[in-house]
PDB file of N, CA and C in Angstrom:
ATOM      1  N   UNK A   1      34.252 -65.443  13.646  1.00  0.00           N
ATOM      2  CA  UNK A   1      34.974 -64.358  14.285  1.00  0.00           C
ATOM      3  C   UNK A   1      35.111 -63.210  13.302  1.00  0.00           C
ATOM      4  N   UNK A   2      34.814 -62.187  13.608  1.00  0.00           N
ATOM      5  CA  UNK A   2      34.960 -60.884  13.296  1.00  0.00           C
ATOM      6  C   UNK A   2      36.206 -60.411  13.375  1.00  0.00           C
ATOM      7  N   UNK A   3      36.795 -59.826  12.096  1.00  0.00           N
ATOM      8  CA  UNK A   3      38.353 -59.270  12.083  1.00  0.00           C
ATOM      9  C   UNK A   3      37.885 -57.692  11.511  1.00  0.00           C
ATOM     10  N   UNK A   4      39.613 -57.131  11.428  1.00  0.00           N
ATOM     11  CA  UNK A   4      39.814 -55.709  11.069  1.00  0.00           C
ATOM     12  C   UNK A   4      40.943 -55.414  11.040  1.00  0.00           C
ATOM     13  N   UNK A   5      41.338 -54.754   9.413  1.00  0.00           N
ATOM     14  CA  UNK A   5      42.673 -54.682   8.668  1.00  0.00           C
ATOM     15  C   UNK A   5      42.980 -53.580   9.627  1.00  0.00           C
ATOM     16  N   UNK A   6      44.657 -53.759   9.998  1.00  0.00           N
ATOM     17  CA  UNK A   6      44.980 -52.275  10.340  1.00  0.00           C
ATOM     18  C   UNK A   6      45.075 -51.346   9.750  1.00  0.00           C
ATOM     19  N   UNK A   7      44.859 -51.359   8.459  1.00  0.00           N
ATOM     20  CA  UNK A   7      43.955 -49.853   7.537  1.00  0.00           C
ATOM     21  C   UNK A   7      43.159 -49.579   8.336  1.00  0.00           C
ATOM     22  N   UNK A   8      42.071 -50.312   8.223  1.00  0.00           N
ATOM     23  CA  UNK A   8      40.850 -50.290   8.814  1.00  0.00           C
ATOM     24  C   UNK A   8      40.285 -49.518   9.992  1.00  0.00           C
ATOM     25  N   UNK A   9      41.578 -50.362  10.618  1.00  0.00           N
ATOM     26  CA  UNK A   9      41.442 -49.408  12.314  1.00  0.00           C
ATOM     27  C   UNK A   9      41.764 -48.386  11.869  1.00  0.00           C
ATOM     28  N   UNK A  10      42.991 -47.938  11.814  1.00  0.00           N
ATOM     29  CA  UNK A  10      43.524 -46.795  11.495  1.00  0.00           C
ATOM     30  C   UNK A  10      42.657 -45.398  10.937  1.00  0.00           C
ATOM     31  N   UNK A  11      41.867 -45.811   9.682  1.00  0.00           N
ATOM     32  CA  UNK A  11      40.799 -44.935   9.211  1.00  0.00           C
ATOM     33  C   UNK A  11      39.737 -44.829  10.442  1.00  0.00           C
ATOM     34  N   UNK A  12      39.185 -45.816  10.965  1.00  0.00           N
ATOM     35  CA  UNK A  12      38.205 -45.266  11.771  1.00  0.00           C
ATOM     36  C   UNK A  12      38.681 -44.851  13.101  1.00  0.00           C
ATOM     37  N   UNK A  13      40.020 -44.826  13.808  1.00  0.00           N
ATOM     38  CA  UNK A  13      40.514 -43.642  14.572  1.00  0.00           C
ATOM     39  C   UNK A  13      40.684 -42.723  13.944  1.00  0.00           C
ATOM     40  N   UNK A  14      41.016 -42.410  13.179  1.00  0.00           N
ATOM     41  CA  UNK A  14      41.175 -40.751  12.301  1.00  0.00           C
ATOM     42  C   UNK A  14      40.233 -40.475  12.611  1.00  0.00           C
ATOM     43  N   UNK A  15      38.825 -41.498  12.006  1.00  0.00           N
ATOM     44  CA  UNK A  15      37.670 -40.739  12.036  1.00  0.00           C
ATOM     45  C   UNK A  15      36.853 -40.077  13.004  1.00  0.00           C
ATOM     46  N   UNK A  16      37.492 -40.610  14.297  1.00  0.00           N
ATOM     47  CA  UNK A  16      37.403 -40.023  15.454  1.00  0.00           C
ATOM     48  C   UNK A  16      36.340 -41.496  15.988  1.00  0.00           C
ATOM     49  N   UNK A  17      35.854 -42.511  15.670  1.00  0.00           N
ATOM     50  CA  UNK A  17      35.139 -43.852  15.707  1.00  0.00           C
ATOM     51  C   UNK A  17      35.631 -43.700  17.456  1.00  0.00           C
ATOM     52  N   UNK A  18      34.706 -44.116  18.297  1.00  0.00           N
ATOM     53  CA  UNK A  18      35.209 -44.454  19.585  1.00  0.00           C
ATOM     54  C   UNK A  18      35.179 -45.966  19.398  1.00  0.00           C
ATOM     55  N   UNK A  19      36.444 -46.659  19.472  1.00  0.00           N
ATOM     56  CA  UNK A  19      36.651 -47.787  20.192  1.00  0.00           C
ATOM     57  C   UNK A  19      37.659 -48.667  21.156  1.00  0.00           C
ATOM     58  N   UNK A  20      37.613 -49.285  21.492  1.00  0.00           N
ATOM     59  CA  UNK A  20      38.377 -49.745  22.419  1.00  0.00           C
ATOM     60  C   UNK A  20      39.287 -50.630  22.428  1.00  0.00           C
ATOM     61  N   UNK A  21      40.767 -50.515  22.229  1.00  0.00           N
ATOM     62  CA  UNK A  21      41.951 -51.341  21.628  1.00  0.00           C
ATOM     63  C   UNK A  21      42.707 -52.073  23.305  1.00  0.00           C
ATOM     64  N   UNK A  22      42.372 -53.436  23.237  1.00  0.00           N
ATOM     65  CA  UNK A  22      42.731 -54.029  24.055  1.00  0.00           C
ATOM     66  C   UNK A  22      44.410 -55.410  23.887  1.00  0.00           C
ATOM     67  N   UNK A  23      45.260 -54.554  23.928  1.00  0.00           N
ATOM     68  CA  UNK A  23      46.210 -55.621  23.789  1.00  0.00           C
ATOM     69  C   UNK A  23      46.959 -56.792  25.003  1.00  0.00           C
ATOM     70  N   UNK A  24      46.276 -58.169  24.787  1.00  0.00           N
ATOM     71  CA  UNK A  24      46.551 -59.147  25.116  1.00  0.00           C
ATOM     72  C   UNK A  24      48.055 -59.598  25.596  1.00  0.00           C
ATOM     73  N   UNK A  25      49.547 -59.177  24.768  1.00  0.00           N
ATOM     74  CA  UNK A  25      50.570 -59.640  25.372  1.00  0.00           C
ATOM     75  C   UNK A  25      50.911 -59.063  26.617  1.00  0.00           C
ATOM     76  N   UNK A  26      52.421 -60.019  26.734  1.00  0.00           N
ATOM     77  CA  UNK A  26      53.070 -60.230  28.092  1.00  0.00           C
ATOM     78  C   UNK A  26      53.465 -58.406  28.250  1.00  0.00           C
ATOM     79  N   UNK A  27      53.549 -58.770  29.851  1.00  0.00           N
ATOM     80  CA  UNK A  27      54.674 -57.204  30.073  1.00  0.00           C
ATOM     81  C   UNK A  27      55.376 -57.101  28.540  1.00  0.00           C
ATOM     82  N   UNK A  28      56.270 -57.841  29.103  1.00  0.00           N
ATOM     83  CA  UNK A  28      57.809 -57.893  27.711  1.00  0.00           C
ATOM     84  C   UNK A  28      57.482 -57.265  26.748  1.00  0.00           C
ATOM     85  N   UNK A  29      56.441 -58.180  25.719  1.00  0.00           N
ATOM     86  CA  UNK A  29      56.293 -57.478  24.507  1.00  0.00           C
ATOM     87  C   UNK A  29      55.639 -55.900  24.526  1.00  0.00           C
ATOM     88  N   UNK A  30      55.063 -55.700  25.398  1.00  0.00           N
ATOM     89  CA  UNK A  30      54.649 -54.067  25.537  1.00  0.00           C
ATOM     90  C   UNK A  30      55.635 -52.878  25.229  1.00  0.00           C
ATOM     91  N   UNK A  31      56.398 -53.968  26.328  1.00  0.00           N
ATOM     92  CA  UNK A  31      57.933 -52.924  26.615  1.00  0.00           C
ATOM     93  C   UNK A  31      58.728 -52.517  25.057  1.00  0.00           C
ATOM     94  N   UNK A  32      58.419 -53.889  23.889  1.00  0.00           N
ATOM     95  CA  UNK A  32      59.363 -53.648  23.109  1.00  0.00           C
ATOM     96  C   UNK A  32      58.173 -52.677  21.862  1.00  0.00           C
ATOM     97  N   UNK A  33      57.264 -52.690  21.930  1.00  0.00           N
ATOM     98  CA  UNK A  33      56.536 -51.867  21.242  1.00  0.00           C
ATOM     99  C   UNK A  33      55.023 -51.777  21.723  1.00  0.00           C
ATOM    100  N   UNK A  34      54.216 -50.900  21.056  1.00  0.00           N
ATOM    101  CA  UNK A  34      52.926 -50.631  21.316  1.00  0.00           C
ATOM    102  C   UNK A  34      51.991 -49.504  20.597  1.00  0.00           C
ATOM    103  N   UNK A  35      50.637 -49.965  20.192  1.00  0.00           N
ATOM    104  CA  UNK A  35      49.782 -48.873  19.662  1.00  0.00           C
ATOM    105  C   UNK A  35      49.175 -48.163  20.339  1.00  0.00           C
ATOM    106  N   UNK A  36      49.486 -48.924  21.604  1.00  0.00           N
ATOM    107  CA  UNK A  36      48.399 -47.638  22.683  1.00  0.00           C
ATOM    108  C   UNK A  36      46.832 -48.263  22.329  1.00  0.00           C
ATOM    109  N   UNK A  37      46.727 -49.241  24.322  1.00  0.00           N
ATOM    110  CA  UNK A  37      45.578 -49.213  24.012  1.00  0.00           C
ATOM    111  C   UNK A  37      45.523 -50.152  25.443  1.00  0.00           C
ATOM    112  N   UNK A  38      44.301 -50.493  26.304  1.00  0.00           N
ATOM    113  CA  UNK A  38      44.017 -51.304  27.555  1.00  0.00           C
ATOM    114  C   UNK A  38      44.949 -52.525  27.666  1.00  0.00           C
ATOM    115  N   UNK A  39      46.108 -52.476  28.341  1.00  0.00           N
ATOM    116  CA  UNK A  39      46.951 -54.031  28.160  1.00  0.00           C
ATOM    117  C   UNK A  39      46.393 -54.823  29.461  1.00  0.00           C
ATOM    118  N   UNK A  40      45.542 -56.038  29.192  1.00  0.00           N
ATOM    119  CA  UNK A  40      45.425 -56.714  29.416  1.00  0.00           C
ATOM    120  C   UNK A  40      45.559 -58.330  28.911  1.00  0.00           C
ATOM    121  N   UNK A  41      46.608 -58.651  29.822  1.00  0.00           N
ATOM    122  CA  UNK A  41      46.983 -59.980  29.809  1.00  0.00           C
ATOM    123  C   UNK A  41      46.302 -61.203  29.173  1.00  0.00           C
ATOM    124  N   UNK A  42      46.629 -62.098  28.023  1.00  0.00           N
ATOM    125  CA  UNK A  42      45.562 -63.159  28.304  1.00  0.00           C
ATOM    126  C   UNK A  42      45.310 -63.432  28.971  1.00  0.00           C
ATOM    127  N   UNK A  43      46.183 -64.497  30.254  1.00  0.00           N
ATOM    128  CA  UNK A  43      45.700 -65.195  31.519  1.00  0.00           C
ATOM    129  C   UNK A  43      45.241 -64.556  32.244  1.00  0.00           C
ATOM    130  N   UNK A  44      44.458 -62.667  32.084  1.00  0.00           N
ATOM    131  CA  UNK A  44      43.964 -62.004  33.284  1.00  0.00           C
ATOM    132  C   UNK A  44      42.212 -61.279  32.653  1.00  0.00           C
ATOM    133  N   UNK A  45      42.150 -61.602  31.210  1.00  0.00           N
ATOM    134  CA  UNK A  45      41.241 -61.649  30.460  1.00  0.00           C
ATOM    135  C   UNK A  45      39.936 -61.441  31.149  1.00  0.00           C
ATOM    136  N   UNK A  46      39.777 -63.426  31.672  1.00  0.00           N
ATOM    137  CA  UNK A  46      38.336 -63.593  32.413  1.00  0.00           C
ATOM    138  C   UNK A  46      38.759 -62.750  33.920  1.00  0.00           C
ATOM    139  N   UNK A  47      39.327 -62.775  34.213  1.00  0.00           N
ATOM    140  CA  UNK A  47      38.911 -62.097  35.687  1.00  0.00           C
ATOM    141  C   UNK A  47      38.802 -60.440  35.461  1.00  0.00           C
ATOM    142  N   UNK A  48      39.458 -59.825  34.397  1.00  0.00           N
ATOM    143  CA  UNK A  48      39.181 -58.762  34.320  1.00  0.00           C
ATOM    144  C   UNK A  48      38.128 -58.116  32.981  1.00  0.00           C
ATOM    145  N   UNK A  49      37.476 -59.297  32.382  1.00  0.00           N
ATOM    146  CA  UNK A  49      36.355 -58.500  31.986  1.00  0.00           C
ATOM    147  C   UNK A  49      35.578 -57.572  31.444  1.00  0.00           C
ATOM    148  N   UNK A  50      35.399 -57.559  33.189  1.00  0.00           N
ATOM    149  CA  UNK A  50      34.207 -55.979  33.396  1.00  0.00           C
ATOM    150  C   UNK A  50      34.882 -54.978  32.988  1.00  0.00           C
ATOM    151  N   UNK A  51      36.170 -54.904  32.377  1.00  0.00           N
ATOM    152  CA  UNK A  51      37.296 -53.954  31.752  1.00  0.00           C
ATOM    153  C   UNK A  51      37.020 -53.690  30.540  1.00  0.00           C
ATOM    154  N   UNK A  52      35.950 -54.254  29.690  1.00  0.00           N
ATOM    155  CA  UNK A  52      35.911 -54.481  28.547  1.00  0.00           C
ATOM    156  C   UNK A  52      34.769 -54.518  27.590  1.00  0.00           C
ATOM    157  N   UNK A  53      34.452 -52.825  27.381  1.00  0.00           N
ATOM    158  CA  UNK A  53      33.281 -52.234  26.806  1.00  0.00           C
ATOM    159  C   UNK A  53      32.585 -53.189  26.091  1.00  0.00           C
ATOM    160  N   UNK A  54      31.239 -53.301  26.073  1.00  0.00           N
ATOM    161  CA  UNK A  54      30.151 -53.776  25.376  1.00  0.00           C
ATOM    162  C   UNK A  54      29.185 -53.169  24.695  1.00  0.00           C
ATOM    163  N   UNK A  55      29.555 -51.855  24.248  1.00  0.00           N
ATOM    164  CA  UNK A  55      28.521 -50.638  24.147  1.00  0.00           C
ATOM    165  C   UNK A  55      29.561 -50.266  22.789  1.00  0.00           C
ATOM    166  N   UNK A  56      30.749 -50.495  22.407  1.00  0.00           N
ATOM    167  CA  UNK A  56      31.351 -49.950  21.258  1.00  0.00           C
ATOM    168  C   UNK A  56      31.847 -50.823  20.743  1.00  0.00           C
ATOM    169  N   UNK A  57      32.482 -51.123  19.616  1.00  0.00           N
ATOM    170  CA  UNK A  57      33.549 -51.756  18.717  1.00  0.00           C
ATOM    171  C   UNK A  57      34.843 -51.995  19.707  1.00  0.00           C
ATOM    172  N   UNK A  58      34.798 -53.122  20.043  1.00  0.00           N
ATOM    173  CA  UNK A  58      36.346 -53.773  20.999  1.00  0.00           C
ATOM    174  C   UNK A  58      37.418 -54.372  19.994  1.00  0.00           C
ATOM    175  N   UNK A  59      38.907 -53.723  19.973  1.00  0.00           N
ATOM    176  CA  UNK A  59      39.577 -54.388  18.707  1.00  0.00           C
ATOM    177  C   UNK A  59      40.665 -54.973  19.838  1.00  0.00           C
ATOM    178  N   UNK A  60      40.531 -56.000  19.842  1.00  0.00           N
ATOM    179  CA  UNK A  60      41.815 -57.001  20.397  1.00  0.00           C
ATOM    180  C   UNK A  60      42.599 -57.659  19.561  1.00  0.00           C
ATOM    181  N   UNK A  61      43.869 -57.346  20.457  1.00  0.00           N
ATOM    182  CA  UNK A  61      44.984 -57.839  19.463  1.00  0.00           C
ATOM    183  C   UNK A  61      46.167 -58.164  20.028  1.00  0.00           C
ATOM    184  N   UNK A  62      47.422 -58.893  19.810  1.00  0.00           N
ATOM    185  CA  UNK A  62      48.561 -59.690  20.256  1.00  0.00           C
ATOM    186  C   UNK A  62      49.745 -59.422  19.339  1.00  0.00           C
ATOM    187  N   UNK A  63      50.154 -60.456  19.030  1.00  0.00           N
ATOM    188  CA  UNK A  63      51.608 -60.309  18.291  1.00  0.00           C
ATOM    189  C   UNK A  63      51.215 -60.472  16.365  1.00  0.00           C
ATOM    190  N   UNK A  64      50.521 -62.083  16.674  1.00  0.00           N
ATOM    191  CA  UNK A  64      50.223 -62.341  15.643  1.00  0.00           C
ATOM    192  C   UNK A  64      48.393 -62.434  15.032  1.00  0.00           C
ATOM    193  N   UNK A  65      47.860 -62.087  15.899  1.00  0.00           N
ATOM    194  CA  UNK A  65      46.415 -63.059  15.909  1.00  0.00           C
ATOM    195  C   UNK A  65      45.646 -64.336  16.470  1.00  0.00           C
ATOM    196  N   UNK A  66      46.913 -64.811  16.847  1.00  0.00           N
ATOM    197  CA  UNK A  66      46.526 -66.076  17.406  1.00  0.00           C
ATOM    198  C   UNK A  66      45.912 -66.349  19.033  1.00  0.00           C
ATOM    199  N   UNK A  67      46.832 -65.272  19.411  1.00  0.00           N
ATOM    200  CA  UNK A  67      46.021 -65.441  21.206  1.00  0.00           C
ATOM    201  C   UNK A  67      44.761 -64.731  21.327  1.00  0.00           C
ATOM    202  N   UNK A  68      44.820 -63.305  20.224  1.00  0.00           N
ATOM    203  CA  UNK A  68      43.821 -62.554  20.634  1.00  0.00           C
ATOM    204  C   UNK A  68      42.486 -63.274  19.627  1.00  0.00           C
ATOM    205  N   UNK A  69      42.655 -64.212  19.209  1.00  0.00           N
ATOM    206  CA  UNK A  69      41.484 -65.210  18.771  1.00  0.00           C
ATOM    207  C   UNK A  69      41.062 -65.904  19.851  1.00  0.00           C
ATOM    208  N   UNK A  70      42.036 -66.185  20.492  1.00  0.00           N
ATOM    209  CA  UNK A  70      41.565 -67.354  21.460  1.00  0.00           C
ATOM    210  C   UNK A  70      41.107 -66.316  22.587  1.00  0.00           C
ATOM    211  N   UNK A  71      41.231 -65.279  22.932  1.00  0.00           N
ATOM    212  CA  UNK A  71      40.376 -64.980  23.619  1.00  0.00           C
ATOM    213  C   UNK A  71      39.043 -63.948  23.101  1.00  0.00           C
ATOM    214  N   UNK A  72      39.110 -64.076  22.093  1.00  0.00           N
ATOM    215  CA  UNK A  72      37.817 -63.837  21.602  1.00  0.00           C
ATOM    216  C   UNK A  72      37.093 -64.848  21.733  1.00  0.00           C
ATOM    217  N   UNK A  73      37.554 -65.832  21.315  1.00  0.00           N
ATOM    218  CA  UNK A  73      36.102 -67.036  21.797  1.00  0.00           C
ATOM    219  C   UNK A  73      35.958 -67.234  22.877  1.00  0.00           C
ATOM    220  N   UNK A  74      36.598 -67.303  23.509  1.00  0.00           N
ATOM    221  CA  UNK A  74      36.938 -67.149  24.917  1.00  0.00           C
ATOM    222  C   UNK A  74      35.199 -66.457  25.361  1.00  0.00           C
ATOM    223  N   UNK A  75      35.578 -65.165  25.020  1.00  0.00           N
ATOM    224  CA  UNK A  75      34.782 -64.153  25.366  1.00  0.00           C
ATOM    225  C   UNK A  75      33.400 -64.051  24.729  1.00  0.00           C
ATOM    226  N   UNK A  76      33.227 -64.530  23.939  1.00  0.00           N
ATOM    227  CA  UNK A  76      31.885 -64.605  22.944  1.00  0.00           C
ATOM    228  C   UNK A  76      31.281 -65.759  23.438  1.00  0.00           C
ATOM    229  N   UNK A  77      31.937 -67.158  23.493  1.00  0.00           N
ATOM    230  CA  UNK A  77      31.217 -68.127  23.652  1.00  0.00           C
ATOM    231  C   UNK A  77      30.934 -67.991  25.513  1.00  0.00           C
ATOM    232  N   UNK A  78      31.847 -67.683  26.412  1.00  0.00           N
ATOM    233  CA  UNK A  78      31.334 -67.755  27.851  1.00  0.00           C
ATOM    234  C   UNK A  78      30.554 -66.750  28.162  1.00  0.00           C
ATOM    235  N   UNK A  79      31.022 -65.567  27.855  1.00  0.00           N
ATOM    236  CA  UNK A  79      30.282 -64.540  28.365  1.00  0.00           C
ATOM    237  C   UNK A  79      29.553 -63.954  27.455  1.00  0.00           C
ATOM    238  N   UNK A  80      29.287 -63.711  25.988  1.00  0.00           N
ATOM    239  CA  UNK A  80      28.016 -63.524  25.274  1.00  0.00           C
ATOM    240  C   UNK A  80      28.387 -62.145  24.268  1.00  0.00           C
ATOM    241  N   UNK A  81      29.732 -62.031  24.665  1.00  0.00           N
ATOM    242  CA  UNK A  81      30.190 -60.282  23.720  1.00  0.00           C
ATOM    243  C   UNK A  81      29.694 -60.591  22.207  1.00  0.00           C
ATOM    244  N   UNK A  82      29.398 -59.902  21.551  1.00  0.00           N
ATOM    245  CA  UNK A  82      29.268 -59.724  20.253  1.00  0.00           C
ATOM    246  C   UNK A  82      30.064 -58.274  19.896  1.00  0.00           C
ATOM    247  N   UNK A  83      30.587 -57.638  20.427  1.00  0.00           N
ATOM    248  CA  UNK A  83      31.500 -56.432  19.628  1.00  0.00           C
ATOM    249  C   UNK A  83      32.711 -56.406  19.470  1.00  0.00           C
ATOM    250  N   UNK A  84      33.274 -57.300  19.318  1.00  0.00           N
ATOM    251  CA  UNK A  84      34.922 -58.102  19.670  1.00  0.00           C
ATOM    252  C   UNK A  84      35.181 -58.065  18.043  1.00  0.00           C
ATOM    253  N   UNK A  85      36.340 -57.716  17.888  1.00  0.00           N
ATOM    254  CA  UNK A  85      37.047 -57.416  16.456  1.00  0.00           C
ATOM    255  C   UNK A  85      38.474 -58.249  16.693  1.00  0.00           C
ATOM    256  N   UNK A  86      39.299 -59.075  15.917  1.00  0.00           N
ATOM    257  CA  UNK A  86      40.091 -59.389  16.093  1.00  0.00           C
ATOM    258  C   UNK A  86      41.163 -58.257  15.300  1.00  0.00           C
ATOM    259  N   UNK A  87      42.399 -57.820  15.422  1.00  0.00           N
ATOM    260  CA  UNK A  87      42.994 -57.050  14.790  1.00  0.00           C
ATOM    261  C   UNK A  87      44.056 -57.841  13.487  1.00  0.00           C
ATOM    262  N   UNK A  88      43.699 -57.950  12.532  1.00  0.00           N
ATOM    263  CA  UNK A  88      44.308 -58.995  11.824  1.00  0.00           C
ATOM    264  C   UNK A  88      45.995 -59.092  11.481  1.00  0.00           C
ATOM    265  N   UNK A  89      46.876 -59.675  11.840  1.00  0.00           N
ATOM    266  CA  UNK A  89      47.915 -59.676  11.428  1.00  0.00           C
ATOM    267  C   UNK A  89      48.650 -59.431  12.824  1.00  0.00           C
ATOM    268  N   UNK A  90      47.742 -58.999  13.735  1.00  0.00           N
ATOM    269  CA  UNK A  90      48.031 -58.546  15.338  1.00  0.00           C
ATOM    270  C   UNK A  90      49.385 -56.905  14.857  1.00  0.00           C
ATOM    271  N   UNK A  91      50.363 -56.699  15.710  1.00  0.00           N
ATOM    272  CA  UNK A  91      50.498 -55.710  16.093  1.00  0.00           C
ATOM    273  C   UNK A  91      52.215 -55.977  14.869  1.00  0.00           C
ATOM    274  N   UNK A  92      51.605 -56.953  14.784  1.00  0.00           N
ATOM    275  CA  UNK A  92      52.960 -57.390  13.248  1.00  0.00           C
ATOM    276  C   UNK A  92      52.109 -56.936  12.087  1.00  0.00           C
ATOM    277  N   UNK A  93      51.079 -57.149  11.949  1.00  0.00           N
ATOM    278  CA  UNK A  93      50.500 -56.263  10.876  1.00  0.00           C
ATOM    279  C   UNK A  93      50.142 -54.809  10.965  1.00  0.00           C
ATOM    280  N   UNK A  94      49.830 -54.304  11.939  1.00  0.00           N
ATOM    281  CA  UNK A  94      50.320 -53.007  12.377  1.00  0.00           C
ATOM    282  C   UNK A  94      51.368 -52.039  11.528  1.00  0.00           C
ATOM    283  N   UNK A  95      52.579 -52.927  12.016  1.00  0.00           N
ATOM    284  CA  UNK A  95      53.966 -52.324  11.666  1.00  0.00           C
ATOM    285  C   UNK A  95      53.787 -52.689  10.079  1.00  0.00           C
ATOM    286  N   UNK A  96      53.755 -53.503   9.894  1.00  0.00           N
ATOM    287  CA  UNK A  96      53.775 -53.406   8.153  1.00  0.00           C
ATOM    288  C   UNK A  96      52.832 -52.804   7.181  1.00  0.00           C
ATOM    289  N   UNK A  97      51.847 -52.605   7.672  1.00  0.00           N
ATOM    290  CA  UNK A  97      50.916 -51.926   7.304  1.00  0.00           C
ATOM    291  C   UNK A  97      50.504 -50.748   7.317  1.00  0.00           C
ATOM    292  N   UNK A  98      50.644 -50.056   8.728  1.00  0.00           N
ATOM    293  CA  UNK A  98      50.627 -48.877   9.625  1.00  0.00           C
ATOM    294  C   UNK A  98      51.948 -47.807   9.699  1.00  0.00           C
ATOM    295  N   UNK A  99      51.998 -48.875  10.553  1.00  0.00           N
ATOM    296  CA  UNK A  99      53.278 -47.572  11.176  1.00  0.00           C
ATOM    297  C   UNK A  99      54.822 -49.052  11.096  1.00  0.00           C
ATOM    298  N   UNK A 100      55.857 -48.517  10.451  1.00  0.00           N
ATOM    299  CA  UNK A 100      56.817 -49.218  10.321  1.00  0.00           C
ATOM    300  C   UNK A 100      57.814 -49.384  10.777  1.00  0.00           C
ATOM    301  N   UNK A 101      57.413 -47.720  11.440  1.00  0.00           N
ATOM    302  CA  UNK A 101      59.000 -47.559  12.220  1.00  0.00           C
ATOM    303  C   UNK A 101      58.575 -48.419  13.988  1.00  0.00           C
ATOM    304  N   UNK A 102      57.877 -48.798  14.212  1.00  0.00           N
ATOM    305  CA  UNK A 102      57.696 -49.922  15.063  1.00  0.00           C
ATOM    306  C   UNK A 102      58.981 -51.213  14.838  1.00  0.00           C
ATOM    307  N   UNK A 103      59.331 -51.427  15.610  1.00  0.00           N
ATOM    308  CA  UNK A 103      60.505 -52.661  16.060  1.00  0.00           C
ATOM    309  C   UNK A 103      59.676 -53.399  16.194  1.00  0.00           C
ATOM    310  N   UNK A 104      59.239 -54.377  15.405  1.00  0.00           N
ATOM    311  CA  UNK A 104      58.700 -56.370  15.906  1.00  0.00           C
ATOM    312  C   UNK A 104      59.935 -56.997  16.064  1.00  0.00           C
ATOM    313  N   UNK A 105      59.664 -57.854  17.412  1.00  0.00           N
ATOM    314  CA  UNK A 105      60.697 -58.739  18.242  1.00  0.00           C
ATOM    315  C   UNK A 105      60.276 -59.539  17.138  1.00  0.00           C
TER     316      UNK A 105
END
């Protein structure tokens, strides 16, 4: 599996990089923060897909890393993606890394 520091991201949005930030949690956690980016559900993942560029750098990500792994394999091993980035540290590394003034539940 393919990862990416939220430095990382961060520099290549500056850089103007087109890619596509897909976050995995519940309503809830949205509500209590967010980087801005396609919220889609784990459990709505496979049915929604076709939501989910194959032509650019896809950075998925969750709280911690852990769900948005599992649907990376998810997604690599059933359906064949190869541009899937996991976001490392998820949206908790974000805030510590990134941007701080973010509230993690």
């Amino acid at each position: 599996m393919n990862y990416i520091s939220p430095l990382e991201l961060k520099q290549r949005i500056q850089a103007g990089e087109e890619i596509q930030i897909i976050d995995c949690r519940e309503e809830h956690e949205i509500a209590i923060c967010s980087i801005n980016g396609t919220h889609i559900p784990m459990d709505e993942i496979i049915g929604r897909k076709d939501e989910i560029r194959q032509d650019i750098p896809v950075v998925i990500h969750c709280r911690s890393g852990q769900r948005s792994a599992a649907v990376i394999h998810t997604l690599i091993t059933k359906f064949g993606f190869t541009n899937l980035l996991n976001l490392r540290g998820g949206i908790v590394g974000w805030a510590q890394e990134v941007d701080n003034s973010l509230e993690i539940y």
